[in-house]
PDB file of N, CA and C in Angstrom:
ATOM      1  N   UNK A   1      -2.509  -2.955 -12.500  1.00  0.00           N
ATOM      2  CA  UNK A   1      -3.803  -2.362 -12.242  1.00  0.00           C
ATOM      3  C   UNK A   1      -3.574  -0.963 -11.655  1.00  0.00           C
ATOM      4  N   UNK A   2      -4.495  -0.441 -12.199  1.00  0.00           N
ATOM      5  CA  UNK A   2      -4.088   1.701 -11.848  1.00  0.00           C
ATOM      6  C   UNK A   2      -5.258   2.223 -10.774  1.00  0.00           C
ATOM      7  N   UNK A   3      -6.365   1.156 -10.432  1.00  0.00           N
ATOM      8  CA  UNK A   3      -7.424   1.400 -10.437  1.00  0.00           C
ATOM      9  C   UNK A   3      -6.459   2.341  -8.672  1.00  0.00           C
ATOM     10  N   UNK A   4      -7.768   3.535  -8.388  1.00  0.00           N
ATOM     11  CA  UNK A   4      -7.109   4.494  -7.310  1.00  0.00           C
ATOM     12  C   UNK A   4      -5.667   4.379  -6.982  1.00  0.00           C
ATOM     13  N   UNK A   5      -4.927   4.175  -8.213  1.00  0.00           N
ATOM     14  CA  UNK A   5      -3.262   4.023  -7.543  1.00  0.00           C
ATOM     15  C   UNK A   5      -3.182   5.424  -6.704  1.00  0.00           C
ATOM     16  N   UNK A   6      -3.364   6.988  -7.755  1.00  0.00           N
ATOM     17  CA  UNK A   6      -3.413   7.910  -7.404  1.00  0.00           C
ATOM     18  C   UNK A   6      -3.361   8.562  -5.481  1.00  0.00           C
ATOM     19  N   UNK A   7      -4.564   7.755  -5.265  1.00  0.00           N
ATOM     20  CA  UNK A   7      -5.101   8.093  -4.376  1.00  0.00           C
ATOM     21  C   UNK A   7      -3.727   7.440  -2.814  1.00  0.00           C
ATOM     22  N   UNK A   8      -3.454   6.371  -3.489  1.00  0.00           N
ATOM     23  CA  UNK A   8      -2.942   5.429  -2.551  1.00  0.00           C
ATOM     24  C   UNK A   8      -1.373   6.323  -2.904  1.00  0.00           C
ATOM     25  N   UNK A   9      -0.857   6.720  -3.670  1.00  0.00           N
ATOM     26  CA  UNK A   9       0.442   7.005  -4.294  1.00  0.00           C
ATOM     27  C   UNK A   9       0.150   8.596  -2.852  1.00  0.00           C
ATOM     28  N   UNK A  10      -0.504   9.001  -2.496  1.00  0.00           N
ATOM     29  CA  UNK A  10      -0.917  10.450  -2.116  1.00  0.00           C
ATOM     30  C   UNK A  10      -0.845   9.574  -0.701  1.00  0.00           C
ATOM     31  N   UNK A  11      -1.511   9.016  -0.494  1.00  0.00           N
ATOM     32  CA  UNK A  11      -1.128   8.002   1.370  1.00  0.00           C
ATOM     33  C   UNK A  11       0.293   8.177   1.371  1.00  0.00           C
ATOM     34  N   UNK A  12       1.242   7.147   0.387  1.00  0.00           N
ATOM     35  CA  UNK A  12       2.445   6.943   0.524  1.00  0.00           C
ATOM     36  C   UNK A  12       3.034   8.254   0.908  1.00  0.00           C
ATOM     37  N   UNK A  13       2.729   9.082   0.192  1.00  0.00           N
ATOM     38  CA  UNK A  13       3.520  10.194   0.182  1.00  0.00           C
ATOM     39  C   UNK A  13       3.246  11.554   1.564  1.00  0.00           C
ATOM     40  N   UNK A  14       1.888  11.403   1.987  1.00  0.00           N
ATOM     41  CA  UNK A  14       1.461  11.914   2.976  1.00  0.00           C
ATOM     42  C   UNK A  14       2.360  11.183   4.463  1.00  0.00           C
ATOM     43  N   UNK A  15       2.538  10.237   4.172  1.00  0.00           N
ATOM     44  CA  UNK A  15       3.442   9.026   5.222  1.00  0.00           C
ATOM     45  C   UNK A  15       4.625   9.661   5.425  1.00  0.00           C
ATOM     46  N   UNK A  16       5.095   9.617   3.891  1.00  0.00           N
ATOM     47  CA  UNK A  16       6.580  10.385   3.920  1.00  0.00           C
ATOM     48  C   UNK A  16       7.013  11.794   4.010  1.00  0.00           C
ATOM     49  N   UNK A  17       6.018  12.573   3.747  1.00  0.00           N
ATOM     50  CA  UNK A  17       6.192  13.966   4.434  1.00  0.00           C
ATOM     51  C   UNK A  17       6.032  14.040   6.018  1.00  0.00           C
ATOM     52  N   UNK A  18       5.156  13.312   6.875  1.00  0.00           N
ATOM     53  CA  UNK A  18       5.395  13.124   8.223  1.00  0.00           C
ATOM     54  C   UNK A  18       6.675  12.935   8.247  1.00  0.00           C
ATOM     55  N   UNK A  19       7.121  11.268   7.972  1.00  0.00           N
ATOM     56  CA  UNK A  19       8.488  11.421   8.358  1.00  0.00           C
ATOM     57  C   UNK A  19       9.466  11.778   7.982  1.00  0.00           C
ATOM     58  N   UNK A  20       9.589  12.662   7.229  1.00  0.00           N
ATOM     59  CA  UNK A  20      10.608  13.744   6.885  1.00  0.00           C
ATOM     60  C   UNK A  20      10.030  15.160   7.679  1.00  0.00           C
ATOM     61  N   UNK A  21       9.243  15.726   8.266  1.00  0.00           N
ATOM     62  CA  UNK A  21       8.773  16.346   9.231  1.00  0.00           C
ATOM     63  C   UNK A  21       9.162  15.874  10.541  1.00  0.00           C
ATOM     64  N   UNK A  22       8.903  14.874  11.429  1.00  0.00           N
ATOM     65  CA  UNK A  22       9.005  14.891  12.353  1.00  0.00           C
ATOM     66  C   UNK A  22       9.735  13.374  13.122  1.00  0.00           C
ATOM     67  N   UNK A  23      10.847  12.739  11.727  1.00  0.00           N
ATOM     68  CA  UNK A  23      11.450  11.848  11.871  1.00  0.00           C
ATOM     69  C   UNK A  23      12.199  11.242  10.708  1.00  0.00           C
ATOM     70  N   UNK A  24      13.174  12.265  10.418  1.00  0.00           N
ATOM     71  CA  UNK A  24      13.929  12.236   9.303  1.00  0.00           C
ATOM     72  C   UNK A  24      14.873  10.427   9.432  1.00  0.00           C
ATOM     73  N   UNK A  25      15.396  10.686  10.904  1.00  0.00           N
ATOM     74  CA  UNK A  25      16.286   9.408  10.668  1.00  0.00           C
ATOM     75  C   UNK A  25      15.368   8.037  10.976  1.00  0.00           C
ATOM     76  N   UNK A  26      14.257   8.348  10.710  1.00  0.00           N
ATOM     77  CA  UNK A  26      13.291   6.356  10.316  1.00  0.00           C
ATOM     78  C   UNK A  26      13.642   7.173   8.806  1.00  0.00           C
ATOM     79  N   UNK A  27      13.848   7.641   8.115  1.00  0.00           N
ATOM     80  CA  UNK A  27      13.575   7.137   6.507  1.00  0.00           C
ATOM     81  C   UNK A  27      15.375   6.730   5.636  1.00  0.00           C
ATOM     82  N   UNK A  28      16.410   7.494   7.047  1.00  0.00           N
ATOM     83  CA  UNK A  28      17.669   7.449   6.617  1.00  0.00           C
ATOM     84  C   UNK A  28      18.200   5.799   7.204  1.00  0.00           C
ATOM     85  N   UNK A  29      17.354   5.269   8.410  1.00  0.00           N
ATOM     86  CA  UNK A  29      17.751   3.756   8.718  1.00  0.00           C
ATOM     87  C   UNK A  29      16.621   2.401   8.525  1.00  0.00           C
ATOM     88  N   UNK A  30      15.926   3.299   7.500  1.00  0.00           N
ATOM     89  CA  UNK A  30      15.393   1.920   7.157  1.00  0.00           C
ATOM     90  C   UNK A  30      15.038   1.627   5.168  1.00  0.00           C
ATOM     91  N   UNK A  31      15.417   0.383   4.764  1.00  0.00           N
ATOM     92  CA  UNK A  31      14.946   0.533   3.312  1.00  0.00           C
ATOM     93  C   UNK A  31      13.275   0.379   3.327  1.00  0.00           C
ATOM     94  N   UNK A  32      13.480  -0.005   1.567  1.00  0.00           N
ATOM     95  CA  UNK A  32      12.068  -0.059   1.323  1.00  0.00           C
ATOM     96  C   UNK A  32      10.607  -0.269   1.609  1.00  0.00           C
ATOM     97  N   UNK A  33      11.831  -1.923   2.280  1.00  0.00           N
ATOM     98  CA  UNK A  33      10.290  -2.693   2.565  1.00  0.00           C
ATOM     99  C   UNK A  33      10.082  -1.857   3.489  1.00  0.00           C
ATOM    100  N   UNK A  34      10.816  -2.148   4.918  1.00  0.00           N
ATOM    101  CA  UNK A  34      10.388  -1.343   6.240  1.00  0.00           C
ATOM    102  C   UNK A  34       9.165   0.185   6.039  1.00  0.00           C
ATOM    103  N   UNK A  35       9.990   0.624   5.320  1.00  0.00           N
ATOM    104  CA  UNK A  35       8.708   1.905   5.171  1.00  0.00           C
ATOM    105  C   UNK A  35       7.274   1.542   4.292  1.00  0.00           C
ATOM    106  N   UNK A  36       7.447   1.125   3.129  1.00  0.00           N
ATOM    107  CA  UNK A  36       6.570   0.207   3.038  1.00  0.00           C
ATOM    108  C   UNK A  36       5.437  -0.146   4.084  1.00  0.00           C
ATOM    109  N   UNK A  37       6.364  -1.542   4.828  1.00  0.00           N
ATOM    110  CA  UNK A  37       5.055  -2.411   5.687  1.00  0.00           C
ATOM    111  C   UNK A  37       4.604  -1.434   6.916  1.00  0.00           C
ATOM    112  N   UNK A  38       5.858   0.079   7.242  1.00  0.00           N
ATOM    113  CA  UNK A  38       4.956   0.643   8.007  1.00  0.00           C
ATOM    114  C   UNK A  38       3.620   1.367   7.698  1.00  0.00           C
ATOM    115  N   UNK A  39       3.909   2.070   5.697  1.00  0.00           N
ATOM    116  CA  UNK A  39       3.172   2.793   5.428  1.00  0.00           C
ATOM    117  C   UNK A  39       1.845   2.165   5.454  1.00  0.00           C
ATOM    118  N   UNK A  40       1.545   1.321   4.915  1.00  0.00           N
ATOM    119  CA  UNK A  40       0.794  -0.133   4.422  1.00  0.00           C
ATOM    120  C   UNK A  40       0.040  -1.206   5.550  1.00  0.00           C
ATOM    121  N   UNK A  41       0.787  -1.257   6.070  1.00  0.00           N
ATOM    122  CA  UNK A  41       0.615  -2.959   7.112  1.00  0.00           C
ATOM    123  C   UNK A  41       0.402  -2.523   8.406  1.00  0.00           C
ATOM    124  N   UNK A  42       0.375  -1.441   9.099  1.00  0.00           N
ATOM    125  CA  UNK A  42       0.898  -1.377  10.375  1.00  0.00           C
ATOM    126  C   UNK A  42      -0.559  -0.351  11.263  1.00  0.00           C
ATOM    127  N   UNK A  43      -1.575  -0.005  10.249  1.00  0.00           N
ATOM    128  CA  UNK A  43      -3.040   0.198  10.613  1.00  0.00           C
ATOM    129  C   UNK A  43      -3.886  -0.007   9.181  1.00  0.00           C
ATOM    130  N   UNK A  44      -5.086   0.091   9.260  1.00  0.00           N
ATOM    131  CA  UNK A  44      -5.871  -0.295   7.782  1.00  0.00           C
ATOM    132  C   UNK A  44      -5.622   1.180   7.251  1.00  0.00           C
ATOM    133  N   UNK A  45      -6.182   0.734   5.904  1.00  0.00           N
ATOM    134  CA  UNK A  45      -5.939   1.722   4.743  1.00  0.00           C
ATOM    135  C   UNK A  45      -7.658   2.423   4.778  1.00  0.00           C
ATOM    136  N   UNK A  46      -8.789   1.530   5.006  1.00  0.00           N
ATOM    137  CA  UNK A  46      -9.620   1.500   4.922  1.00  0.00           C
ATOM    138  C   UNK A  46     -10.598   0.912   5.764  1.00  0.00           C
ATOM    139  N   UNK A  47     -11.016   1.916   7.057  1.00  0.00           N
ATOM    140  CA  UNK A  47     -12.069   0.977   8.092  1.00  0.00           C
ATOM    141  C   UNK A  47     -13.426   0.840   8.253  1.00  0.00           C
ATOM    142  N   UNK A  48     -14.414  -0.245   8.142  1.00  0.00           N
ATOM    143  CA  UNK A  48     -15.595  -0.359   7.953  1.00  0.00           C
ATOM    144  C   UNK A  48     -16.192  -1.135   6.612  1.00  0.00           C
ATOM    145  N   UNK A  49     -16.613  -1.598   6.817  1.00  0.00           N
ATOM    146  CA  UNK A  49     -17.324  -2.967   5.160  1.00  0.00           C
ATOM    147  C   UNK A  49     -18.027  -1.698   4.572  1.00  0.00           C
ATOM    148  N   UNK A  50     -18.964  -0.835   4.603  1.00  0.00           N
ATOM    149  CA  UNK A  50     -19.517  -0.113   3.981  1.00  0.00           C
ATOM    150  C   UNK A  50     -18.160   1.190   2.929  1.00  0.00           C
ATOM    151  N   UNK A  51     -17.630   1.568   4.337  1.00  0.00           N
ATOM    152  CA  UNK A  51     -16.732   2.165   3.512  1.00  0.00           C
ATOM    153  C   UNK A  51     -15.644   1.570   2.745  1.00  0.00           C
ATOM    154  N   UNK A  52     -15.708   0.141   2.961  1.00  0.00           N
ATOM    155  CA  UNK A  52     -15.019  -0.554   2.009  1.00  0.00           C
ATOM    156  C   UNK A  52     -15.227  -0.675   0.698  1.00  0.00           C
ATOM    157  N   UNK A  53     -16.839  -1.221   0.787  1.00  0.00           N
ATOM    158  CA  UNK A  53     -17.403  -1.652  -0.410  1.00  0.00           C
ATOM    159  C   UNK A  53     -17.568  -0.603  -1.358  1.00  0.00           C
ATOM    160  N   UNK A  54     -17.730   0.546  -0.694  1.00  0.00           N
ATOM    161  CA  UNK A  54     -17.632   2.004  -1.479  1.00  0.00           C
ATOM    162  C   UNK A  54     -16.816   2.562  -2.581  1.00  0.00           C
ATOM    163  N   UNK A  55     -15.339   2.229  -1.815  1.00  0.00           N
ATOM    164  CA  UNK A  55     -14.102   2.338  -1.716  1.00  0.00           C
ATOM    165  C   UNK A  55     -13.723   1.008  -3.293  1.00  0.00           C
ATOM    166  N   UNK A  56     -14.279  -0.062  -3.584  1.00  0.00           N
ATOM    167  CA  UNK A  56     -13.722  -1.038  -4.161  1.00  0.00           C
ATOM    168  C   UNK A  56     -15.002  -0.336  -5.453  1.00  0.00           C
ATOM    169  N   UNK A  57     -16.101   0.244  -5.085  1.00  0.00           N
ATOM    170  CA  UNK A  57     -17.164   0.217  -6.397  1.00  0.00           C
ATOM    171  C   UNK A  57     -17.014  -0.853  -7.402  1.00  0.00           C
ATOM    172  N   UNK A  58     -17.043  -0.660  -8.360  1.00  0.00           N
ATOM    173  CA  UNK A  58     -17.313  -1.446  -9.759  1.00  0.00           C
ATOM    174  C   UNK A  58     -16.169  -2.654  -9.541  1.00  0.00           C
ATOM    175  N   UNK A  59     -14.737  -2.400  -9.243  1.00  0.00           N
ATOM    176  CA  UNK A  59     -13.892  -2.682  -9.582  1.00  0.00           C
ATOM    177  C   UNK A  59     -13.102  -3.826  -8.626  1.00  0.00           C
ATOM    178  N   UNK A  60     -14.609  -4.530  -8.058  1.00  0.00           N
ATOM    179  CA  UNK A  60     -14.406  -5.581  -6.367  1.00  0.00           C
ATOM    180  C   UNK A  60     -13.675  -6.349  -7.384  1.00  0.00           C
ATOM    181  N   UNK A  61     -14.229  -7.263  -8.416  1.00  0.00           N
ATOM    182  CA  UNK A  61     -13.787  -8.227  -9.072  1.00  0.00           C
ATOM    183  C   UNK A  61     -12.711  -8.484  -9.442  1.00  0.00           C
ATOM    184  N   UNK A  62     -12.146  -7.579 -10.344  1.00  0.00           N
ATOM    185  CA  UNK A  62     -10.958  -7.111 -11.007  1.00  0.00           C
ATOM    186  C   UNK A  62     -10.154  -7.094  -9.784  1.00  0.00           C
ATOM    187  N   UNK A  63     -10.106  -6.361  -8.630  1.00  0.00           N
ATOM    188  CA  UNK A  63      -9.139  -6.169  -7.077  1.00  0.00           C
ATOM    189  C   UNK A  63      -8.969  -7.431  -7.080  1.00  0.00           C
ATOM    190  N   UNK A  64     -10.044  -8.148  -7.040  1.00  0.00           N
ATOM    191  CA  UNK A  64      -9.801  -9.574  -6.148  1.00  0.00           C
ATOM    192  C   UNK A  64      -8.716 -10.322  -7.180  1.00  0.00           C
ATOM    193  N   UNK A  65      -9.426 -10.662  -8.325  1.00  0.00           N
ATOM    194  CA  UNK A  65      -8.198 -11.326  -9.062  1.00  0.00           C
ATOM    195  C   UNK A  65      -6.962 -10.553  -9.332  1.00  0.00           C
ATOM    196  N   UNK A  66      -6.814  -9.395  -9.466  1.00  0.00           N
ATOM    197  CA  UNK A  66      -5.715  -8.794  -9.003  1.00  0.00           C
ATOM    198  C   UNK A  66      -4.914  -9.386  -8.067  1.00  0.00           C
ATOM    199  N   UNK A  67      -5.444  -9.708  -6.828  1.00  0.00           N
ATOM    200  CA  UNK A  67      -4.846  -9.925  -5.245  1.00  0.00           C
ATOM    201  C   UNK A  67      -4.218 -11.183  -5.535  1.00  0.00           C
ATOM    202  N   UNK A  68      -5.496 -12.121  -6.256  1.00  0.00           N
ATOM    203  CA  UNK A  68      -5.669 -14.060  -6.370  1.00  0.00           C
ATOM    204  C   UNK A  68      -4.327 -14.200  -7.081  1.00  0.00           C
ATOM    205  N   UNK A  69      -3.965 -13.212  -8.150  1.00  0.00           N
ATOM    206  CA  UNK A  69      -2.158 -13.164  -8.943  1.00  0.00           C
ATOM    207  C   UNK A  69      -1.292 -12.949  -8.268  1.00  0.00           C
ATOM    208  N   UNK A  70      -1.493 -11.696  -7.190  1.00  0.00           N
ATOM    209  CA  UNK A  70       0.106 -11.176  -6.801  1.00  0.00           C
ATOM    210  C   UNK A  70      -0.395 -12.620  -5.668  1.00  0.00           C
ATOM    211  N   UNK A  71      -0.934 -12.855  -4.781  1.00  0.00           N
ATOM    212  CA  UNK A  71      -0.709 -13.635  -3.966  1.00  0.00           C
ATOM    213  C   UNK A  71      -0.606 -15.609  -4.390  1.00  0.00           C
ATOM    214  N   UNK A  72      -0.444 -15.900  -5.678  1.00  0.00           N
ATOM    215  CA  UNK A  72      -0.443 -17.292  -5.994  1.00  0.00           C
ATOM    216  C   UNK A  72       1.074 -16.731  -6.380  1.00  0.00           C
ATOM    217  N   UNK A  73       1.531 -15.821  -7.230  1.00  0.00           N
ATOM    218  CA  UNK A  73       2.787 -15.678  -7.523  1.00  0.00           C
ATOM    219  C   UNK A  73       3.505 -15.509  -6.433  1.00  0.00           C
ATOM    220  N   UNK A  74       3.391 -14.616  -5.261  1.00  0.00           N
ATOM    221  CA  UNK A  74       4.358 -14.608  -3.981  1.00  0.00           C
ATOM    222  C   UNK A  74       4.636 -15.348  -3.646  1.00  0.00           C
ATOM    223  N   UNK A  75       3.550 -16.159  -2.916  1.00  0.00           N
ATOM    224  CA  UNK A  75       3.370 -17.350  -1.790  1.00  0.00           C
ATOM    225  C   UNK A  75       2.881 -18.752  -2.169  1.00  0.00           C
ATOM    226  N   UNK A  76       2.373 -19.051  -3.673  1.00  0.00           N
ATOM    227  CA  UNK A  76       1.710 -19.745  -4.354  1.00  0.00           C
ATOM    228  C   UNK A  76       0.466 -20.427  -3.540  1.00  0.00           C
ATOM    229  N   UNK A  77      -0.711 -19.561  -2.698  1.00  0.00           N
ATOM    230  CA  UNK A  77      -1.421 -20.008  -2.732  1.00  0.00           C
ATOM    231  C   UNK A  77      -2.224 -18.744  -2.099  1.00  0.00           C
ATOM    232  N   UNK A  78      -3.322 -18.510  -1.790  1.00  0.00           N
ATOM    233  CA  UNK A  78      -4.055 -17.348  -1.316  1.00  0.00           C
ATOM    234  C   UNK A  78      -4.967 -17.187   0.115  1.00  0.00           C
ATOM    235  N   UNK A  79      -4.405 -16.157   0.673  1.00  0.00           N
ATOM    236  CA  UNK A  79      -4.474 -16.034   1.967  1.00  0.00           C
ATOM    237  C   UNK A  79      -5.720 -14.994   2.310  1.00  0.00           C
ATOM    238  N   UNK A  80      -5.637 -13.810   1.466  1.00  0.00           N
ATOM    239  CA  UNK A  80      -6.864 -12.776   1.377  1.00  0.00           C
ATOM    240  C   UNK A  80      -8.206 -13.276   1.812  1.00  0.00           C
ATOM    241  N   UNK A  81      -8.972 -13.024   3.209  1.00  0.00           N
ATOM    242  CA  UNK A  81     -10.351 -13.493   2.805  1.00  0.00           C
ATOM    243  C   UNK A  81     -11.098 -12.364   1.529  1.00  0.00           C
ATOM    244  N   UNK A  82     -11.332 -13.320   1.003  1.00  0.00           N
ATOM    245  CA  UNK A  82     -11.908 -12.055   0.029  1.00  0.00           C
ATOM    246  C   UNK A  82     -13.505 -12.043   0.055  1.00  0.00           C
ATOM    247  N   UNK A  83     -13.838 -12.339   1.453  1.00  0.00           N
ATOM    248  CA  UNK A  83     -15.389 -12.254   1.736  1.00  0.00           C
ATOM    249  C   UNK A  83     -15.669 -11.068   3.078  1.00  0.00           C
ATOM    250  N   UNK A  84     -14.352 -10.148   2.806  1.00  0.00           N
ATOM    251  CA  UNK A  84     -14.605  -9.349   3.662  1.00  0.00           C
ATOM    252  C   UNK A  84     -14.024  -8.231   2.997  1.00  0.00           C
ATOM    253  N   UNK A  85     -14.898  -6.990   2.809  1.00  0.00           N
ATOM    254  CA  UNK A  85     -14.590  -6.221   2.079  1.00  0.00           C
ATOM    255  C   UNK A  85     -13.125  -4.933   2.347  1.00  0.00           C
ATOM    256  N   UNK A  86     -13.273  -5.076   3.630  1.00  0.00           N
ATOM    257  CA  UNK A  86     -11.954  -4.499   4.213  1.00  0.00           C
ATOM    258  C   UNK A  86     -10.425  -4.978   4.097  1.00  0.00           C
ATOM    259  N   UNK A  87     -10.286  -6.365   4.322  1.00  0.00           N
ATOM    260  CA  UNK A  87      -9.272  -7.006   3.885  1.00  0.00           C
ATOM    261  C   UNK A  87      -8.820  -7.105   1.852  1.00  0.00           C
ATOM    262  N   UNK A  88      -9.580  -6.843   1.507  1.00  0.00           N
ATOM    263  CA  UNK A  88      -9.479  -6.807   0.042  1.00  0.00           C
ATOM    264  C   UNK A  88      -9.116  -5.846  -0.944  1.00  0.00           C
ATOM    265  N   UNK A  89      -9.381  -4.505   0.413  1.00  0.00           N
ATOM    266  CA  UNK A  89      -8.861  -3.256  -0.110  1.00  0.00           C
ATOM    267  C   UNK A  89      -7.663  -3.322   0.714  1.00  0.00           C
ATOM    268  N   UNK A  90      -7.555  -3.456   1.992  1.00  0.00           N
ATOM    269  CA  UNK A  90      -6.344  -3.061   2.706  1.00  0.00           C
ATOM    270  C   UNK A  90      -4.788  -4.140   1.730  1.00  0.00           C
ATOM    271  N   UNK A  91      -5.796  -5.675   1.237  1.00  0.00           N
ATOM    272  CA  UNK A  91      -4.613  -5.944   0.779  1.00  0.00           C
ATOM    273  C   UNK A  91      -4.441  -5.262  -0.892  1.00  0.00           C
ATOM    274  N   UNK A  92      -4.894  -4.728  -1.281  1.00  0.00           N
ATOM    275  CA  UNK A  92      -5.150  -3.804  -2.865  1.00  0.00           C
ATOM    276  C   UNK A  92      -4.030  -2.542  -2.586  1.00  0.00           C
ATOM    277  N   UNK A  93      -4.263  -2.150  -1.452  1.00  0.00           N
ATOM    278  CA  UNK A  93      -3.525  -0.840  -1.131  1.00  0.00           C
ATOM    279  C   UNK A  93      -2.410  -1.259  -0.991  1.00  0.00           C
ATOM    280  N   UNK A  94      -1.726  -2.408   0.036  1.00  0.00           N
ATOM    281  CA  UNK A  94      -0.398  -3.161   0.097  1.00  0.00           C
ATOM    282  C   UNK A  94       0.235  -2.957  -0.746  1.00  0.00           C
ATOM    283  N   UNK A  95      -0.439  -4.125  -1.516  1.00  0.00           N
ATOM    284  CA  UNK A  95       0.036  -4.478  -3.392  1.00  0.00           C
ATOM    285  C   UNK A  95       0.598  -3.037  -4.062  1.00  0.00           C
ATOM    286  N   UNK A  96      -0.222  -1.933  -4.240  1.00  0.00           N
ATOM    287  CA  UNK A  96      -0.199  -0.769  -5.126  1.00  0.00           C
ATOM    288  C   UNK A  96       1.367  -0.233  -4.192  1.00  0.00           C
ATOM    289  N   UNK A  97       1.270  -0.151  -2.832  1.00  0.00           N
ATOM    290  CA  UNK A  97       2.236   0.873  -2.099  1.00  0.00           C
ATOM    291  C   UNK A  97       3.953  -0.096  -1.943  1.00  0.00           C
ATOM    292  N   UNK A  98       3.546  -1.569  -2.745  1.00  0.00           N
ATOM    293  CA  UNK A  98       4.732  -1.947  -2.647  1.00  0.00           C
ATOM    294  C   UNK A  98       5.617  -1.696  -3.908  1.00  0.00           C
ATOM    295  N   UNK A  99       4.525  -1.892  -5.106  1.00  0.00           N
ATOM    296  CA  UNK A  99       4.775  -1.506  -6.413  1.00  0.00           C
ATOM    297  C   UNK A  99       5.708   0.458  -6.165  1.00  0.00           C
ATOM    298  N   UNK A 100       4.414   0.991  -5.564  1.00  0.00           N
ATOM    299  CA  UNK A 100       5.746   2.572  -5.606  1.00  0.00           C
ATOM    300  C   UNK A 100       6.875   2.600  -4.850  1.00  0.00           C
ATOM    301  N   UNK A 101       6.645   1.782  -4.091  1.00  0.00           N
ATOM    302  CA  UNK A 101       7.873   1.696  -3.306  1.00  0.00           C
ATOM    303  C   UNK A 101       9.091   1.306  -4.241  1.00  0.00           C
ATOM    304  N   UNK A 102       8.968   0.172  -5.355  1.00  0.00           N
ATOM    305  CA  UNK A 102       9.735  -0.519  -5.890  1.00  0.00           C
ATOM    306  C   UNK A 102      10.126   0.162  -6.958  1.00  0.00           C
ATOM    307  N   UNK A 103       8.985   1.349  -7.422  1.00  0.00           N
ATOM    308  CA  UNK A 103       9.797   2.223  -8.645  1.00  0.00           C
ATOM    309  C   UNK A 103       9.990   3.440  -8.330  1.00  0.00           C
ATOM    310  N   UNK A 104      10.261   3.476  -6.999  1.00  0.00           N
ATOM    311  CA  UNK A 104      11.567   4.768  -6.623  1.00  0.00           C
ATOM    312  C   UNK A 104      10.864   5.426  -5.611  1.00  0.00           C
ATOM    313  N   UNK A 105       9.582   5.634  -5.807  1.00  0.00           N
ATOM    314  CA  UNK A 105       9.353   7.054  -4.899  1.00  0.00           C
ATOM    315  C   UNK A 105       9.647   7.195  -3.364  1.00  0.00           C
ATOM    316  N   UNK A 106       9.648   5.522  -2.819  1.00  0.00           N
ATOM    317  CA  UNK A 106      10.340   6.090  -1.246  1.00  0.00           C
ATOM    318  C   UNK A 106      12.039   6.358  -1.164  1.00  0.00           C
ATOM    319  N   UNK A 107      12.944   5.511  -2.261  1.00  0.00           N
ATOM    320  CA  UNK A 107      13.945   6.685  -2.692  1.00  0.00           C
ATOM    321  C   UNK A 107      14.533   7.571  -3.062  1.00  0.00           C
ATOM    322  N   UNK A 108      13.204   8.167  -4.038  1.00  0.00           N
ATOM    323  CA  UNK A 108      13.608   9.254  -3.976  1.00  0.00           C
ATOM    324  C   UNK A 108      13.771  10.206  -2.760  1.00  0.00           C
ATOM    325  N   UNK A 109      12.720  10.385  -1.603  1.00  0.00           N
ATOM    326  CA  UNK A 109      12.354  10.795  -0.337  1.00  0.00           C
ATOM    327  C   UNK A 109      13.781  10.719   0.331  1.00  0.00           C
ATOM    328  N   UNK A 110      13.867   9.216   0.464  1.00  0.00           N
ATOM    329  CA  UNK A 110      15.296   9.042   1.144  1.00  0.00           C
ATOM    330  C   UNK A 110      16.854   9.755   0.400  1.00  0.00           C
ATOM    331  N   UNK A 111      16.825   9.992  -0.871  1.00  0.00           N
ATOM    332  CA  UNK A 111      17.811  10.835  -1.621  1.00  0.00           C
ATOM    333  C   UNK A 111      17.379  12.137  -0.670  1.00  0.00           C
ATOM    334  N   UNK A 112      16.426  13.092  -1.161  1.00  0.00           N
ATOM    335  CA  UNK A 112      16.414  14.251  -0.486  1.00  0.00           C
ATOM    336  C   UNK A 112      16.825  14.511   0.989  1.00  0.00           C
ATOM    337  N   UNK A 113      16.678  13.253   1.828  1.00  0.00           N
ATOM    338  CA  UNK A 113      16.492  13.429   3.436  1.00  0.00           C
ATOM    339  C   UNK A 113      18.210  13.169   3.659  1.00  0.00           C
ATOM    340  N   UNK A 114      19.201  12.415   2.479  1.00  0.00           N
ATOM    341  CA  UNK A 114      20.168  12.439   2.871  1.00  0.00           C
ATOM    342  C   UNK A 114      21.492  13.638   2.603  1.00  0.00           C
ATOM    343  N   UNK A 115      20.192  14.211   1.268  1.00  0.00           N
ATOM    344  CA  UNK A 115      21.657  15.214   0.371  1.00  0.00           C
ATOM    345  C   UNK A 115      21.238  16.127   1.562  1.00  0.00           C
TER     346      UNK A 115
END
């Protein structure tokens, strides 16, 4: 699903210009996940149900079963309340920022911060 990857791919990367600004060695001692669950997990992506619901437009449905897959395939069963519109994006954003994580872009970051 692509739906605002963009937007979320521009978080990740706003994350990682901080810490290559003003804390080069968190990106040289920690892998993926770690930057990841800090970029992701460690405040919301998205605060308030209104600006949630905003935030998900057309595409609540599609997110959710989106989520209902990656999370029956992880953990085989589903944890998301998905009756709260904040948790549904914050876990949408997870999902998307683990996926870039996994096809390079926080190594690439970490290549540059080490050459």
């Amino acid at each position: 699903m692509d739906y605002k990857k963009q937007e979320i791919r521009e978080h990740l990367e706003d994350f990682l210009k901080d810490c290559l600004e003003y804390d080069k060695d968190y990106l040289i001692n920690n892998d993926n996940q770690e930057v990841h669950h800090d970029a992701f997990n460690t405040d919301y992506y998205i605060i308030g149900t209104y600006q949630a619901k905003e935030w998900l437009g057309n595409e609540a449905f599609n997110i959710i079963n989106f989520i209902k897959e990656y999370e029956m395939d992880n953990f085989g069963e589903v944890y998301t309340d998905f009756s709260d519109p904040e948790k549904i994006v914050n876990m949408y954003t997870y999902i998307i920022g683990e996926q870039l994580c996994s096809y390079g872009l926080c190594e690439y970051v970490n290549e540059e911060v080490v050459a």
